[in-house]
Protein backbone atom coordinates (compact mmCIF):
# COMPACT_ATOMS: atom_id res chain seq x y z
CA UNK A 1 0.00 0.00 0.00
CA UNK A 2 1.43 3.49 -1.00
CA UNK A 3 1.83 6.15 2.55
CA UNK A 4 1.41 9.57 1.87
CA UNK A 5 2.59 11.89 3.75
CA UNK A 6 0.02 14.44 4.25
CA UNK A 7 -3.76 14.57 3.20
CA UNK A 8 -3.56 17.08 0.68
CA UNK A 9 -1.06 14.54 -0.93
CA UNK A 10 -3.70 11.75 -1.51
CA UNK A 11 -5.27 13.74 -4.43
CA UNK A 12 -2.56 14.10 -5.91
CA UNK A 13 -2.55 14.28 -9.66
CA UNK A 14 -4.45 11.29 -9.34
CA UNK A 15 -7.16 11.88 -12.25
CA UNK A 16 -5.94 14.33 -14.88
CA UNK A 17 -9.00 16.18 -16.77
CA UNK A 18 -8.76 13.97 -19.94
CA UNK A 19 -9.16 10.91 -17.82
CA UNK A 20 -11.55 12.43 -16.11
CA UNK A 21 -13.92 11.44 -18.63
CA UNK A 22 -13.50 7.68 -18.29
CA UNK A 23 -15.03 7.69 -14.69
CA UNK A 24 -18.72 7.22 -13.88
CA UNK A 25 -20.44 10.54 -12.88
CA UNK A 26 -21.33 8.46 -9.49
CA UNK A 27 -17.90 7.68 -8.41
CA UNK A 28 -17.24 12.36 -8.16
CA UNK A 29 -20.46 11.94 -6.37
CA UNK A 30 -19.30 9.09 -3.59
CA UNK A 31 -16.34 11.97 -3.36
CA UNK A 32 -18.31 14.68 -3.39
CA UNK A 33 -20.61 13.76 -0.82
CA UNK A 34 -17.66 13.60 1.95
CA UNK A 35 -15.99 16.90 0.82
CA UNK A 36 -19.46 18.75 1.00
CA UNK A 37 -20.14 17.58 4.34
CA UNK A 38 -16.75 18.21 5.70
CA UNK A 39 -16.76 21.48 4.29
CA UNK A 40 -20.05 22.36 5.69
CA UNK A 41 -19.06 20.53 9.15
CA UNK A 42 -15.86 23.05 9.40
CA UNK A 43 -17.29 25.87 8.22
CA UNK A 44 -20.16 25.51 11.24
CA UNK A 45 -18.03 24.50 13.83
CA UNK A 46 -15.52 27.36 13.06
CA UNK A 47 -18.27 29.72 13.75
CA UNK A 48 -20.16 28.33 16.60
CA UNK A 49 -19.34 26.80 20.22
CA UNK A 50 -22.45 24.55 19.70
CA UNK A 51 -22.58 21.02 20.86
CA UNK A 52 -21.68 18.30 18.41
CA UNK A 53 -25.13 17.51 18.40
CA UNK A 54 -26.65 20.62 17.24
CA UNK A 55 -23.67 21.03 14.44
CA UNK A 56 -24.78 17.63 13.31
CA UNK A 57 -28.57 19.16 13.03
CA UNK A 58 -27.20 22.20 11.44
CA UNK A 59 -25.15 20.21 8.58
CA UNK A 60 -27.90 17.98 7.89
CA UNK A 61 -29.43 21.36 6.34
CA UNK A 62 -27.29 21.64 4.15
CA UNK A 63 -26.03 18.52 2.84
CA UNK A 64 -29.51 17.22 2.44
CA UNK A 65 -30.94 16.64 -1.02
CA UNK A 66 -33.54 19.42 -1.18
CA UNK A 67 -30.29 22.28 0.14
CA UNK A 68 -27.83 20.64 -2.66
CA UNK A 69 -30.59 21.06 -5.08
CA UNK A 70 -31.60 24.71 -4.76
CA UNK A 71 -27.63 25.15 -4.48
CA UNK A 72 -27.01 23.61 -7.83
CA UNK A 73 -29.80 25.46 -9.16
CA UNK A 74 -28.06 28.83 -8.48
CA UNK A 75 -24.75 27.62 -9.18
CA UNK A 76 -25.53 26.50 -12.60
CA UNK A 77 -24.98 29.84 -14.17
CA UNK A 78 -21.29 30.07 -12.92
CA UNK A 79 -20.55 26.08 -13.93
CA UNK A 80 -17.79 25.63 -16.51
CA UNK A 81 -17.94 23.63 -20.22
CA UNK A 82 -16.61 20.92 -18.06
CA UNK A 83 -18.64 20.99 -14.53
CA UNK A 84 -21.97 20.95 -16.83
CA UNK A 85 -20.72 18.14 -18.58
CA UNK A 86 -20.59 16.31 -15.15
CA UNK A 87 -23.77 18.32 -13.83
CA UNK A 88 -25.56 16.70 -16.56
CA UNK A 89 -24.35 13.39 -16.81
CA UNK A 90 -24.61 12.74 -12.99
CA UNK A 91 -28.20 14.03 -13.25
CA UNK A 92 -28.77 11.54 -15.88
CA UNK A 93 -27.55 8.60 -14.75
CA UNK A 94 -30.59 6.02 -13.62
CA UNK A 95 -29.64 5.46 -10.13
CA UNK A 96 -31.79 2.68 -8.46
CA UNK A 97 -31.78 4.26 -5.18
CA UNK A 98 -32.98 7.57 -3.47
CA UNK A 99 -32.73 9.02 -0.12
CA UNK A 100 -35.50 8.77 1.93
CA UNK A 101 -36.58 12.28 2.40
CA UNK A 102 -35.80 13.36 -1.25
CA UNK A 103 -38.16 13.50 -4.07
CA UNK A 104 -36.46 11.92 -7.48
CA UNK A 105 -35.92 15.69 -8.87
CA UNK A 106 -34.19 16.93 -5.68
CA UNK A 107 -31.68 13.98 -5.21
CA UNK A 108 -30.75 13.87 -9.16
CA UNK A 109 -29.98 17.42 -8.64
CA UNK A 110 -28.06 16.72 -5.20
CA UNK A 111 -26.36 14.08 -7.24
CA UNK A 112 -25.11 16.62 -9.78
CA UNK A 113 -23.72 19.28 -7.60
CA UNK A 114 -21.99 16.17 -5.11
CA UNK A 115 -20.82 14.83 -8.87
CA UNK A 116 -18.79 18.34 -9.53
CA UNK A 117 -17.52 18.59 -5.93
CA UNK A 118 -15.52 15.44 -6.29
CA UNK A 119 -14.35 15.90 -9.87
CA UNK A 120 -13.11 19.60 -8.98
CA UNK A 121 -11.64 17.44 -5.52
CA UNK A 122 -9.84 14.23 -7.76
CA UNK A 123 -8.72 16.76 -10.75
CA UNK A 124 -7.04 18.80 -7.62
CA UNK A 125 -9.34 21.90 -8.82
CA UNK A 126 -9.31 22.76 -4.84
CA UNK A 127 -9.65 26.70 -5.45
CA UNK A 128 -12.49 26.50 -7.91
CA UNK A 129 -13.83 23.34 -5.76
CA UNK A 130 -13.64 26.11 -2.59
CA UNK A 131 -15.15 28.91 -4.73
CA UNK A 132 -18.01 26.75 -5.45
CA UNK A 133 -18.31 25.77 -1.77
CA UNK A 134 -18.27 28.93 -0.38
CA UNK A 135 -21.20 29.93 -2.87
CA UNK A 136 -23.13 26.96 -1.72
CA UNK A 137 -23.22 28.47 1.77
CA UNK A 138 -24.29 32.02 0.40
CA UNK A 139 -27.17 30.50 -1.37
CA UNK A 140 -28.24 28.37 2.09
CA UNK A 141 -27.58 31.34 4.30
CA UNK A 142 -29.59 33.57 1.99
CA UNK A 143 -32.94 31.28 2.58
């Protein structure tokens, strides 16, 4: 098994932007998913003294399916050639499965923006990945 020395190093060049065509839209999503949610889970316990508890409540607003959709929705206009490539193939993809409190619209569209998360997190796009990020928690704080 190959160490690395520090976190930031696991990313690595590991998928370049041509290859990132040859992976399945779901696989940036499975990324995605954990870099939202830590992202989210710093940014709230950086600004509060709340119990691990109540953080937990608070993320759950915004990584849920119905935040990540109205997120995507205002994000689209500021997407690259290449995020709405993965926006729209993630969306696309027949999934068998949906979260439990998600209508199908809502958790294709969580899907999508999870799906661009982890392709700007694999292709080591962290400052456009952050950029993104940090406009997802405008658009929640705004509602």
């Amino acid at each position: 098994m190959q160490e690395f020395e520090s976190f930031t190093e696991i990313n690595k060049d590991i998928i370049t932007k041509g290859r990132a065509k040859d992976y399945n839209s779901l696989v940036f999503a499975f990324v995605g998913d954990g870099v939202h949610t830590l992202f989210v889970r710093t940014y709230l316990a950086s600004r509060s003294t709340a119990p691990a508890g109540k953080l937990h409540t608070l993320t759950n607003g915004y990584v849920r399916a119905s935040a990540q959709a109205k997120m995507i929705d205002a994000l689209q206009k500021h997407l690259t050639e290449d995020e709405l490539r993965i926006c729209n193939t993630a969306r696309n993809v027949k999934n068998k499965t949906v979260a439990k409190n998600a209508d199908l619209e809502d958790y294709k569209k969580a899907t999508s923006f999870e799906a661009i998360i982890g392709y700007l997190y694999l292709t080591n796009q962290t400052a456009r990945m952050t950029e993104l990020l940090n406009k997802s928690i405008q658009v929640m704080e705004k509602l």
